[in-house]
N, C-alpha and C. Protein backbone atom coordinates (compact mmCIF):
# COMPACT_ATOMS: atom_id res chain seq x y z
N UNK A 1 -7.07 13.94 16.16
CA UNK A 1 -8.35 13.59 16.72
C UNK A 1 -8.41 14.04 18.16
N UNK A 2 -9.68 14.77 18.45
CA UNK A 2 -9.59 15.13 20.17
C UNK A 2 -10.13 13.89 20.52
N UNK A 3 -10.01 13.69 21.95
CA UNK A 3 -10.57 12.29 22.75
C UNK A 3 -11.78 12.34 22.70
N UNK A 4 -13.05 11.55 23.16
CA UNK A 4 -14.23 11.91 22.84
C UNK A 4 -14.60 12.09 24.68
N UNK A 5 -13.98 11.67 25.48
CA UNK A 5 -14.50 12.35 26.69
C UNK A 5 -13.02 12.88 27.60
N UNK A 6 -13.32 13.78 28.52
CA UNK A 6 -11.89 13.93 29.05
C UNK A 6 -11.32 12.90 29.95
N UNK A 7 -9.72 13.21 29.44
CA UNK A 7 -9.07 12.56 29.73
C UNK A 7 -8.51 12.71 31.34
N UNK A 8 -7.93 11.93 32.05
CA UNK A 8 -7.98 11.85 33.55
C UNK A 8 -6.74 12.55 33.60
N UNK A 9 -5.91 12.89 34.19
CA UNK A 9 -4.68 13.40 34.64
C UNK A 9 -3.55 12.28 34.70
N UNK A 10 -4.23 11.21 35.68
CA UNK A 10 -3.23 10.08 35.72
C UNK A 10 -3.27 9.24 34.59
N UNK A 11 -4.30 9.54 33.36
CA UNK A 11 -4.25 9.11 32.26
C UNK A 11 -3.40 9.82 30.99
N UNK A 12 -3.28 11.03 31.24
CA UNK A 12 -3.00 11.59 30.01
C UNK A 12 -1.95 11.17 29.54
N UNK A 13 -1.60 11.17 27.94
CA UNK A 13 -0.21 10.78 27.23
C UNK A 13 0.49 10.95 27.76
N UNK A 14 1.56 10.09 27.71
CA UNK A 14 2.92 10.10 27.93
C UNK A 14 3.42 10.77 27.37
N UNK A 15 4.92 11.60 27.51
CA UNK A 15 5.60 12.08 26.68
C UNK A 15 6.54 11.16 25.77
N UNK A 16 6.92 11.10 24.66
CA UNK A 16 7.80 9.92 23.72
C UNK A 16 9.27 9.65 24.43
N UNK A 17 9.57 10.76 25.38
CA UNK A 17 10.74 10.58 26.16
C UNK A 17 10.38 10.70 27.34
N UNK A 18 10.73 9.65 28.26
CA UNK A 18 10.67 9.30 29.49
C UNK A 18 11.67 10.35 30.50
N UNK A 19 11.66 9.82 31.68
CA UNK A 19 12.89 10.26 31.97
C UNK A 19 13.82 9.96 32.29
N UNK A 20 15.30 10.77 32.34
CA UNK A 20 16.52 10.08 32.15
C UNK A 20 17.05 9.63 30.26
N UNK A 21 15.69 10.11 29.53
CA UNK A 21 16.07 10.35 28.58
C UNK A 21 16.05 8.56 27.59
N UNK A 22 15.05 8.17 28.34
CA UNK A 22 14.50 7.03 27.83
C UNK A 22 13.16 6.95 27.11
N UNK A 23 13.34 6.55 25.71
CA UNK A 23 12.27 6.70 25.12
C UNK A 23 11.14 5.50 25.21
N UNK A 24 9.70 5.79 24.87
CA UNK A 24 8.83 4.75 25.29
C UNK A 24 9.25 3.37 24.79
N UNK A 25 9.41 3.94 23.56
CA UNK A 25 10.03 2.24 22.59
C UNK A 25 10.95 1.38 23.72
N UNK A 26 11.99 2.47 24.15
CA UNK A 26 13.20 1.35 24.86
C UNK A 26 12.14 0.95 26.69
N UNK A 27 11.67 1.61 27.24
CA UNK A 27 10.93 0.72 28.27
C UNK A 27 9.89 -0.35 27.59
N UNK A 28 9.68 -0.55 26.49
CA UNK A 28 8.76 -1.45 26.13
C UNK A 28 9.65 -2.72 25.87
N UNK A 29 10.81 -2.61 25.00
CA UNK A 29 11.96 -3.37 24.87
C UNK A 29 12.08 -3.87 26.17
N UNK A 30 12.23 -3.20 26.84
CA UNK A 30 12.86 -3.56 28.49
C UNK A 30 12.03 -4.54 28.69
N UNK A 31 10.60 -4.30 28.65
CA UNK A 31 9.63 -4.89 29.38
C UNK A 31 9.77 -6.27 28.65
N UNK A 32 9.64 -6.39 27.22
CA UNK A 32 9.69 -7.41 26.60
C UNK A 32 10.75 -8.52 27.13
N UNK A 33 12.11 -8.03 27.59
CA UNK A 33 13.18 -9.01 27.49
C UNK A 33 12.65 -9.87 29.65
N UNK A 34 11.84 -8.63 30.40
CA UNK A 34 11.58 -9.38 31.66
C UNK A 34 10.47 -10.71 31.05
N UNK A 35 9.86 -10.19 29.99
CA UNK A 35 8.62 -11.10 29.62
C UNK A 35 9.35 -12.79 29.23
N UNK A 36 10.00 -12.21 28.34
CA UNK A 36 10.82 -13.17 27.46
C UNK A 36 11.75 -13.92 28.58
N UNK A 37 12.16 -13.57 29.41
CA UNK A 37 12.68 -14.01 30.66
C UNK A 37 12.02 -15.76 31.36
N UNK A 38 10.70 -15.46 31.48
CA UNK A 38 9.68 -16.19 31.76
C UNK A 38 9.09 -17.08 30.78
N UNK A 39 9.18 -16.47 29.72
CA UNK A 39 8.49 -17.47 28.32
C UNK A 39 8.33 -19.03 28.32
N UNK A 40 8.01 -19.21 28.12
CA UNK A 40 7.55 -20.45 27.74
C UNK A 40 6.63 -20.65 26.63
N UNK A 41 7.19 -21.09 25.59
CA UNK A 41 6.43 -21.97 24.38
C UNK A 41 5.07 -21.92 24.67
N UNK A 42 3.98 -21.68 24.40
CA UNK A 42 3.14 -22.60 24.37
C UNK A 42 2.60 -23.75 23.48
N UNK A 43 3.49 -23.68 22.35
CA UNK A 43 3.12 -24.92 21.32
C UNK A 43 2.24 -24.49 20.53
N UNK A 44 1.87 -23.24 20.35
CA UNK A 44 0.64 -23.50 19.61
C UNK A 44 0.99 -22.80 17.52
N UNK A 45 0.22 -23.21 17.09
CA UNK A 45 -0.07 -22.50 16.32
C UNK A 45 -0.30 -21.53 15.24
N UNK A 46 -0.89 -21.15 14.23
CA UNK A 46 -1.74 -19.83 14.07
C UNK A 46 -2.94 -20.13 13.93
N UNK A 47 -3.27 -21.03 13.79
CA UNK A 47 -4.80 -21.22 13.60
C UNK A 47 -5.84 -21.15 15.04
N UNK A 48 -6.53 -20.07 15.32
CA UNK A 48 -7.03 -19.95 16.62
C UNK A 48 -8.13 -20.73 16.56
N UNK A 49 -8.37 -21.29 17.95
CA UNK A 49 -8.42 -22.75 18.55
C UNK A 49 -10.43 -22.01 18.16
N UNK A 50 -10.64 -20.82 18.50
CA UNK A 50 -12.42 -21.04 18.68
C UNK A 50 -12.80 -20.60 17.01
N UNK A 51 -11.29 -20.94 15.93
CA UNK A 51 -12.06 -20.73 14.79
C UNK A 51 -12.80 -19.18 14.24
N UNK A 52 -12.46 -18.17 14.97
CA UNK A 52 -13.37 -16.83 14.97
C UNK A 52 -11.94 -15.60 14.29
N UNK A 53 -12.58 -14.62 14.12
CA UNK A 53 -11.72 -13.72 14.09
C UNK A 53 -12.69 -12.13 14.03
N UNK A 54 -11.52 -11.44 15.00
CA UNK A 54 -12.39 -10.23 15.53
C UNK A 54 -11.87 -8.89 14.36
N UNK A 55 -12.44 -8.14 14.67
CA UNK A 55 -12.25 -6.97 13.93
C UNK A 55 -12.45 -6.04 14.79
N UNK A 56 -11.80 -4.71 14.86
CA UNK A 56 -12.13 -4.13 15.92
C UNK A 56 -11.55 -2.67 16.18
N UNK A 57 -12.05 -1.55 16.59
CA UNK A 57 -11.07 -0.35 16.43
C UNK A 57 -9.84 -0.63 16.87
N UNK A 58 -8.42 0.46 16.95
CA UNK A 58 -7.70 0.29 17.32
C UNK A 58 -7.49 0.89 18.65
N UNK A 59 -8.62 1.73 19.28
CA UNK A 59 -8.79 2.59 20.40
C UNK A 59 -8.16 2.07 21.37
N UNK A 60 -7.20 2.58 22.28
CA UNK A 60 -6.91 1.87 23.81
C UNK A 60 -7.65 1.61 25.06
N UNK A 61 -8.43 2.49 24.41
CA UNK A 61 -9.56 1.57 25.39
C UNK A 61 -10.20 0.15 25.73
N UNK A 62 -10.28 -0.56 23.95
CA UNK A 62 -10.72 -1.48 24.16
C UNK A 62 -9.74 -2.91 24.73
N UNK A 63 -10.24 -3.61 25.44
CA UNK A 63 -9.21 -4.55 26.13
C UNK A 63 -9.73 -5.94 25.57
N UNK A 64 -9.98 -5.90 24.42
CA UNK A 64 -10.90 -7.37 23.51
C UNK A 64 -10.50 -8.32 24.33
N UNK A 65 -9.42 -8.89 24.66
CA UNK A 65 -9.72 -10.07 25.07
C UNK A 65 -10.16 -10.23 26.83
N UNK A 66 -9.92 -9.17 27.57
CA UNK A 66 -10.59 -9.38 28.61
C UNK A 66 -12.18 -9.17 28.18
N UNK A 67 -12.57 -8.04 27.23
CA UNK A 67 -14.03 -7.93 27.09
C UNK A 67 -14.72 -9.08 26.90
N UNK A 68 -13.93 -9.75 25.91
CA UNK A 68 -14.94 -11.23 25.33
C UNK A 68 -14.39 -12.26 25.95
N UNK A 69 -13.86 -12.59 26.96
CA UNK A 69 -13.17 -13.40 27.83
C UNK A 69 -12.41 -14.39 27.27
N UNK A 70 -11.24 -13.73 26.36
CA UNK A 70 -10.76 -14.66 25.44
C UNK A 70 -8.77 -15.34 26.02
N UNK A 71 -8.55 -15.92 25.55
CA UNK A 71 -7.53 -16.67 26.12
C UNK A 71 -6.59 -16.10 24.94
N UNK A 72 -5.19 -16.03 25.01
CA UNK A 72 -3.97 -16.64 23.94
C UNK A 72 -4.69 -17.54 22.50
N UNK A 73 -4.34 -17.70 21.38
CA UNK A 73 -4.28 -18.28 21.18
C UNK A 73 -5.48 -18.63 20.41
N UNK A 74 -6.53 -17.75 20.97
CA UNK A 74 -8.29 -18.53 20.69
C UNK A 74 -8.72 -17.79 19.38
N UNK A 75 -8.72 -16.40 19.18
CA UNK A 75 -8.61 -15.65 17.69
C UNK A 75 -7.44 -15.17 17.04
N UNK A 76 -7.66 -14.28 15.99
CA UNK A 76 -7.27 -13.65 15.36
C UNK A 76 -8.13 -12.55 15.47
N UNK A 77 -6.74 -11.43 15.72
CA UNK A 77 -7.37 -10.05 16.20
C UNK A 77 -7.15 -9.16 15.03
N UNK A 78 -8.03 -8.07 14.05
CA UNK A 78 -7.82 -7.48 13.08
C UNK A 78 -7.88 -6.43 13.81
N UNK A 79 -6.73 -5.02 13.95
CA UNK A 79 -7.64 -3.77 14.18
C UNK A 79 -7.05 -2.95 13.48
N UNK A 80 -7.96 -1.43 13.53
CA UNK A 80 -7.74 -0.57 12.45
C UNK A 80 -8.65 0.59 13.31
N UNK A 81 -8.40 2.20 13.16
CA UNK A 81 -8.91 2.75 13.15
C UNK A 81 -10.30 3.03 12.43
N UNK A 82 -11.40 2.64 13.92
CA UNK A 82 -12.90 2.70 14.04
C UNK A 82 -13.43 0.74 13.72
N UNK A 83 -12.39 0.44 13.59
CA UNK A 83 -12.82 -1.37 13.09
C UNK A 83 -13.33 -1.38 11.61
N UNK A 84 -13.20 -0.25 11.02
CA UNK A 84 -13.87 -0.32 9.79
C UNK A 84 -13.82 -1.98 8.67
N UNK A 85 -14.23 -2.10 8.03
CA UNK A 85 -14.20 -3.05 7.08
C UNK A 85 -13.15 -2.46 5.78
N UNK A 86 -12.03 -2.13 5.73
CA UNK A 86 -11.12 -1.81 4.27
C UNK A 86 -10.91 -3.30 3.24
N UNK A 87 -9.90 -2.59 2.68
CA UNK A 87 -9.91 -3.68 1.27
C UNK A 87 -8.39 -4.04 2.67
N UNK A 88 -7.94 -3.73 3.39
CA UNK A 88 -6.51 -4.68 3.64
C UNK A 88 -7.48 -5.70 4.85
N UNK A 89 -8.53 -4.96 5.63
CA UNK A 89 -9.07 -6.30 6.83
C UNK A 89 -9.92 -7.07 5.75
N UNK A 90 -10.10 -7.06 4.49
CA UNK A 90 -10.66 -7.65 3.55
C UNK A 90 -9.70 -8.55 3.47
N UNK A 91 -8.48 -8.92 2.77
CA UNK A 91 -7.06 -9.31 2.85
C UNK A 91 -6.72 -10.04 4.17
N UNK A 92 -6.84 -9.39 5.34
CA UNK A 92 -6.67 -10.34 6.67
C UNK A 92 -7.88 -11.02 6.47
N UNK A 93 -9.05 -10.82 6.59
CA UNK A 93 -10.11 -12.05 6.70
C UNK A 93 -9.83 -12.92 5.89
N UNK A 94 -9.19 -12.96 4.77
CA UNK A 94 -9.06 -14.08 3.44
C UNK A 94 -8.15 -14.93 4.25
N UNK A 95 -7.07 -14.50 4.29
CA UNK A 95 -5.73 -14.95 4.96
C UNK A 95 -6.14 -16.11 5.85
N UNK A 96 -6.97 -15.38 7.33
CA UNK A 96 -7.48 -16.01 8.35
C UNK A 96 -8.47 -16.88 8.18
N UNK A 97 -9.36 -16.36 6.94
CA UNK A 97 -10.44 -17.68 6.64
C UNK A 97 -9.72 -19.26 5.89
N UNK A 98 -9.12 -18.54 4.56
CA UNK A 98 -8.86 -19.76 3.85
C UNK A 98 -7.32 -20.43 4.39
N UNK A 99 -6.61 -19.59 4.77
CA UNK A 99 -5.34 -20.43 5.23
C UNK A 99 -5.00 -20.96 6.65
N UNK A 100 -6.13 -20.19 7.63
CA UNK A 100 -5.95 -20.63 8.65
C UNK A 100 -7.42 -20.80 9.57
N UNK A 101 -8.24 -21.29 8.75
CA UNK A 101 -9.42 -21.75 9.47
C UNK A 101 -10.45 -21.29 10.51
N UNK A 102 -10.25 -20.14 10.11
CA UNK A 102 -11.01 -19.46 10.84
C UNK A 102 -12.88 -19.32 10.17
N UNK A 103 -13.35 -19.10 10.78
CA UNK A 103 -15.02 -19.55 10.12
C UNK A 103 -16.06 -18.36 10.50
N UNK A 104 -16.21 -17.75 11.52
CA UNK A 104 -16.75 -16.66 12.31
C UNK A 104 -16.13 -15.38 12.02
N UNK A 105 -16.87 -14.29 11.72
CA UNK A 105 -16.29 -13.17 12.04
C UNK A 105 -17.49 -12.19 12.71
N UNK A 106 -16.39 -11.51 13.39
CA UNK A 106 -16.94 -10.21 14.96
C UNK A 106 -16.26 -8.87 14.94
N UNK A 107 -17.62 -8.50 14.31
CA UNK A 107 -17.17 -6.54 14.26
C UNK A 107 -17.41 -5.96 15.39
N UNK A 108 -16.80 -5.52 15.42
CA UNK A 108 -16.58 -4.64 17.27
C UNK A 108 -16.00 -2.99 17.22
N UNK A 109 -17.00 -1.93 16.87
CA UNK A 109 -17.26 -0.66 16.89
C UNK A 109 -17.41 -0.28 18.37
N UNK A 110 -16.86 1.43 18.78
CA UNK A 110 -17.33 1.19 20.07
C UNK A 110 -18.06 2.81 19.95
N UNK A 111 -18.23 3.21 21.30
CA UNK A 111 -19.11 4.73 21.29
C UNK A 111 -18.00 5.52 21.28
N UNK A 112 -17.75 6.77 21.37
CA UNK A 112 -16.91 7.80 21.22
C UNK A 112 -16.12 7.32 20.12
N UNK A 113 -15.94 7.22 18.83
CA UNK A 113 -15.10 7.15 18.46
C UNK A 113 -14.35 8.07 17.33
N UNK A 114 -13.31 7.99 17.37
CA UNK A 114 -12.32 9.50 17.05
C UNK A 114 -13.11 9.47 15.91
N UNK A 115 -13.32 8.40 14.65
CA UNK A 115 -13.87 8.86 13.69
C UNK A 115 -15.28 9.45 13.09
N UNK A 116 -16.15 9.49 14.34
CA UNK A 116 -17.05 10.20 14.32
C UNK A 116 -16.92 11.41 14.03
N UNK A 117 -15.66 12.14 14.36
CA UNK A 117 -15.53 13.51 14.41
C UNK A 117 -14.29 13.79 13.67
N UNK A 118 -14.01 12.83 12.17
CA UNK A 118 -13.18 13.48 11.35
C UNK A 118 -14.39 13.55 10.03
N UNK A 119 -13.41 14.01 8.84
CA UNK A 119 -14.60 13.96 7.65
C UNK A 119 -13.29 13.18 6.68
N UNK A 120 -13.78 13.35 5.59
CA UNK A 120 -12.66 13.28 4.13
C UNK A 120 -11.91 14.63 3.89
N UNK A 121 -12.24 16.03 4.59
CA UNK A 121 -11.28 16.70 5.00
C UNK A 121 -9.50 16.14 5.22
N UNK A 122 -9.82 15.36 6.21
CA UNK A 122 -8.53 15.15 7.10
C UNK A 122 -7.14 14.58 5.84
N UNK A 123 -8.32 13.95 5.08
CA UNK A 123 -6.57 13.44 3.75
C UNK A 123 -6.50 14.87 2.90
N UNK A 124 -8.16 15.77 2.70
CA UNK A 124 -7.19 17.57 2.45
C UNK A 124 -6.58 17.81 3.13
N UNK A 125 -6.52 17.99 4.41
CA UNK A 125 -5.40 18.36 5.36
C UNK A 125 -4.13 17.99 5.23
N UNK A 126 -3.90 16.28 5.04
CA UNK A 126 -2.55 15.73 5.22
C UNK A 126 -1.97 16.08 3.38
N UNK A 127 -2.79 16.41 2.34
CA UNK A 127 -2.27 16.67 1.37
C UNK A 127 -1.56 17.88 0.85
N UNK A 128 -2.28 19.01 1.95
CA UNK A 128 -2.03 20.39 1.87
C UNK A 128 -0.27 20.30 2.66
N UNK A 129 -0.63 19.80 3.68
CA UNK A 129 0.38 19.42 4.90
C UNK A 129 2.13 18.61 4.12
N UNK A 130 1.94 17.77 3.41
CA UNK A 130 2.93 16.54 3.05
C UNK A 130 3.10 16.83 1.38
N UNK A 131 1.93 17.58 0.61
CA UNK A 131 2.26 17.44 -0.69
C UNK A 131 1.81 16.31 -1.06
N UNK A 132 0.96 15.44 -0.76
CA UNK A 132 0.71 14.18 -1.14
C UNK A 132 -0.42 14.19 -0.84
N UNK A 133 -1.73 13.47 -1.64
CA UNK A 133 -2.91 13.15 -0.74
C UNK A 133 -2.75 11.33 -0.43
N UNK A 134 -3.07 10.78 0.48
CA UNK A 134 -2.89 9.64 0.56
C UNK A 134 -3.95 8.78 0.03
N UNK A 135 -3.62 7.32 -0.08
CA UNK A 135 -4.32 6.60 -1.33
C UNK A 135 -5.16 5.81 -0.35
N UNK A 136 -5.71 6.16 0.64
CA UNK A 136 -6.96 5.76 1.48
C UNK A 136 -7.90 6.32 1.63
N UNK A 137 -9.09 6.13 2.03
CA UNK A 137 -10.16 7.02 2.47
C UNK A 137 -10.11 6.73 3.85
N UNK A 138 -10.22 8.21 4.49
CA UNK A 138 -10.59 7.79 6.14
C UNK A 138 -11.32 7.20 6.54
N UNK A 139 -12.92 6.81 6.32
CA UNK A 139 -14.04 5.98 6.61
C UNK A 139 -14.39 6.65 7.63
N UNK A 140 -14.58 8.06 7.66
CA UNK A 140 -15.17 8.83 9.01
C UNK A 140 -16.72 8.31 8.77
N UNK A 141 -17.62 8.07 10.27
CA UNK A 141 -18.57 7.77 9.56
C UNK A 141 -19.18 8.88 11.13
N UNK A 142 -20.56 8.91 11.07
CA UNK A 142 -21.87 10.24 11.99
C UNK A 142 -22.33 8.98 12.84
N UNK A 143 -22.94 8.09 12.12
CA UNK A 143 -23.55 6.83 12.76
C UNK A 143 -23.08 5.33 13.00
N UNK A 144 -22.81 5.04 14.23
CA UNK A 144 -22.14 3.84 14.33
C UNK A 144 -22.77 2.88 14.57
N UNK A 145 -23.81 2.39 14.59
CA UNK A 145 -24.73 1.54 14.25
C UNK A 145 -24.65 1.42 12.93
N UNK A 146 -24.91 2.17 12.01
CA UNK A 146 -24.98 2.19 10.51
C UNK A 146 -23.63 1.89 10.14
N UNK A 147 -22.63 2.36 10.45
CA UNK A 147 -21.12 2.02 10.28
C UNK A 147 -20.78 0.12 10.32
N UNK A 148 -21.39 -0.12 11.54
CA UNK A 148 -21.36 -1.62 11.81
C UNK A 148 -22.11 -2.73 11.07
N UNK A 149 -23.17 -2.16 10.36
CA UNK A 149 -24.24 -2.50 9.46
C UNK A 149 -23.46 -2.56 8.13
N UNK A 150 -23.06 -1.53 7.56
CA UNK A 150 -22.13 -1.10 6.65
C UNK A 150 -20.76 -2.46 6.36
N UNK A 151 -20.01 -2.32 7.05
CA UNK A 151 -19.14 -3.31 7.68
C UNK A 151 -18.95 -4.89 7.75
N UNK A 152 -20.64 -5.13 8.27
CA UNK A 152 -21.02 -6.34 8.28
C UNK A 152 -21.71 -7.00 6.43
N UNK A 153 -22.58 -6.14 5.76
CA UNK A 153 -22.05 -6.24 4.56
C UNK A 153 -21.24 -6.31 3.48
N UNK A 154 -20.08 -5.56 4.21
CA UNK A 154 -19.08 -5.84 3.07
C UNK A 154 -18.73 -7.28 3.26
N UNK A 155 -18.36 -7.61 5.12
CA UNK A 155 -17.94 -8.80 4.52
C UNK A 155 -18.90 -9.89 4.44
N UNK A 156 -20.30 -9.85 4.69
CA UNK A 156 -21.12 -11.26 3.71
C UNK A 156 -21.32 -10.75 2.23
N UNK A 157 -20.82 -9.75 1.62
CA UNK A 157 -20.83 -9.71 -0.01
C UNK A 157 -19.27 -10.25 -0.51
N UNK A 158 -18.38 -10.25 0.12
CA UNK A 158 -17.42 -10.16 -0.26
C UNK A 158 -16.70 -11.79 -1.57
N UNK A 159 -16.60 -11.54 -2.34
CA UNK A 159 -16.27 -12.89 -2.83
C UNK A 159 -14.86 -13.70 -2.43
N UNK A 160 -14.27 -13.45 -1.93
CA UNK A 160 -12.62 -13.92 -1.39
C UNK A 160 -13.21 -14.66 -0.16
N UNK A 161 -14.60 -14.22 0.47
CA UNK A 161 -14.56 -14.87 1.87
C UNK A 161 -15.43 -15.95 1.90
N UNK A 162 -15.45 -17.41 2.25
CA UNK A 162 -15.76 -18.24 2.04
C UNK A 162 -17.41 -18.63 2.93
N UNK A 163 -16.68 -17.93 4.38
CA UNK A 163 -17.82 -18.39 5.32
C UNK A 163 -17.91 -16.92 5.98
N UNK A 164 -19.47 -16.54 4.96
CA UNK A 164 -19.73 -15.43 5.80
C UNK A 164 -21.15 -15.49 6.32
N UNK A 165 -21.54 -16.51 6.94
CA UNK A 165 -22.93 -17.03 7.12
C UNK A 165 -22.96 -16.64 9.42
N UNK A 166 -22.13 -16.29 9.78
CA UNK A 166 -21.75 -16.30 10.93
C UNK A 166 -20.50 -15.00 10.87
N UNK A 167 -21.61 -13.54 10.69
CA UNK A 167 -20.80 -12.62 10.89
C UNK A 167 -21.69 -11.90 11.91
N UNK A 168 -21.56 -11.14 13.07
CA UNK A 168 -22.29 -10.54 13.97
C UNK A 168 -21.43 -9.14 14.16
N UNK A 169 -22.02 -8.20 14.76
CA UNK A 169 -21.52 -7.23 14.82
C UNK A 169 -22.24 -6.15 16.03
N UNK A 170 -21.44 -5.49 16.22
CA UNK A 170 -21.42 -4.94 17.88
C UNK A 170 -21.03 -4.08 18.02
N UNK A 171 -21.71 -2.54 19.38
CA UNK A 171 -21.22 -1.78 19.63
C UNK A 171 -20.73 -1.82 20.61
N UNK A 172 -18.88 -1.80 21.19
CA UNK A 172 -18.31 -1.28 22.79
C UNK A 172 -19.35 0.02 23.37
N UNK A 173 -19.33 -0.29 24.56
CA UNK A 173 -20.01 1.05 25.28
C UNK A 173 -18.28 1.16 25.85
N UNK A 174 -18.11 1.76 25.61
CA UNK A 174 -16.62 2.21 26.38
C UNK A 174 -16.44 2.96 28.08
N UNK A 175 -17.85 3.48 28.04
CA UNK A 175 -18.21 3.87 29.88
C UNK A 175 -18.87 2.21 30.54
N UNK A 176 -19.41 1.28 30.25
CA UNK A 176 -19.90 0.30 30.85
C UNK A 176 -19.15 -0.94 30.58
N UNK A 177 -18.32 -1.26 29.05
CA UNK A 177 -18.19 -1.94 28.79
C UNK A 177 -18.88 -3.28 28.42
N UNK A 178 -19.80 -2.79 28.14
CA UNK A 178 -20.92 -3.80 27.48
C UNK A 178 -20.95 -3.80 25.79
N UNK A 179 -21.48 -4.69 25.39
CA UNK A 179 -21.75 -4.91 23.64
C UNK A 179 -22.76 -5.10 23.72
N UNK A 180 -23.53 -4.20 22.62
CA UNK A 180 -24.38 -4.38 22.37
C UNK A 180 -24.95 -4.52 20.64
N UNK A 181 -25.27 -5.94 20.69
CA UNK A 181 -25.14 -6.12 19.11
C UNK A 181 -26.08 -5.45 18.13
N UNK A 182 -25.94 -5.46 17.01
CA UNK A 182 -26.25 -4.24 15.47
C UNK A 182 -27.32 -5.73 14.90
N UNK A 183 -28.72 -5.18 14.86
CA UNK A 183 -29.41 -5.51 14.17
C UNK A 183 -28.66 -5.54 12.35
N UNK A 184 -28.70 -6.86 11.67
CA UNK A 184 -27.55 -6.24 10.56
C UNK A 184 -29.27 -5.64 9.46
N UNK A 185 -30.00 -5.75 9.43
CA UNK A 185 -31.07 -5.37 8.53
C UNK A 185 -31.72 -3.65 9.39
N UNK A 186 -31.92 -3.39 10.26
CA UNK A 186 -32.56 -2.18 10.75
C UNK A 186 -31.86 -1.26 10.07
């Protein structure tokens, strides 16, 4: 996938090896054990405290819980390349609805996103590539409004999900950082 706007210099990828011949994995390790250093319990949980659960691309851009000013603890975060609705965030919503009380769900699509600009090509590609075609569909979609619309139907049709009376759905502006929510009928 190319990026959908350019990328900064002091942004661009990392290389998988650092230097000195340290790979990203082991500074993340690192980082973890200063974290873990500090830890403290908080007692909680899995059942998030505001009852909701998000859905949401997997883009690094998005920073969900500073966006929606959310705490530790308060959802359950689903993501997936483009936030799509699949049969496995079908599977997490069940999980999160019936076993752990969750009641709300929040689709969260944003602008640029890589899958705007793949097709059902891309599993010809990886089949030509690997000898295998893989047993997913990409869910490239042109319109992301319609994508989020899309999305938000599956899960108030869905029969596994109990409470889908309180599903809303939203586009990231990824230059402003604003949401702006998806009429689910237009």
């Amino acid at each position: 996938m190319k990026p959908s706007a350019p990328v900064p210099a002091s942004s661009a990828p990392k290389a998988s090896t650092a230097v000195g011949g340290r790979s990203v994995t082991d500074q993340l390790v690192e980082s973890n054990r200063a974290y873990a250093a500090d830890f403290t319990d908080p007692g909680m949980d899995a059942r998030p405290v505001l009852h909701v659960a998000v859905v949401a691309c997997m883009d690094a851009r998005l920073d969900l819980h500073a966006a929606l000013g959310l705490e530790l603890g308060d959802c359950h975060t689903i993501r997936n390349a483009g936030g799509v609705v699949t049969d496995d965030t079908i599977r997490s919503l069940t999980i999160s609805q019936r076993a752990l009380g969750t009641r709300a769900v929040i689709l969260i699509h944003h602008t640029g996103c890589g899958l705007e600009s793949l097709t059902e090509d891309f599993r010809h590609e990886l089949e030509d590539e690997v000898g295998q075609r893989p047993a997913w569909a990409v869910e490239a979609f042109r319109d992301v409004d319609q994508d989020v619309r899309q999305s938000m139907q599956r899960v108030r049709t869905n029969p596994f999900l109990p409470h889908t009376d309180d599903v809303r759905g939203f586009v990231f502006d990824v230059h402003t950082g604003l949401l702006r929510e998806i009429d689910p009928t237009s």
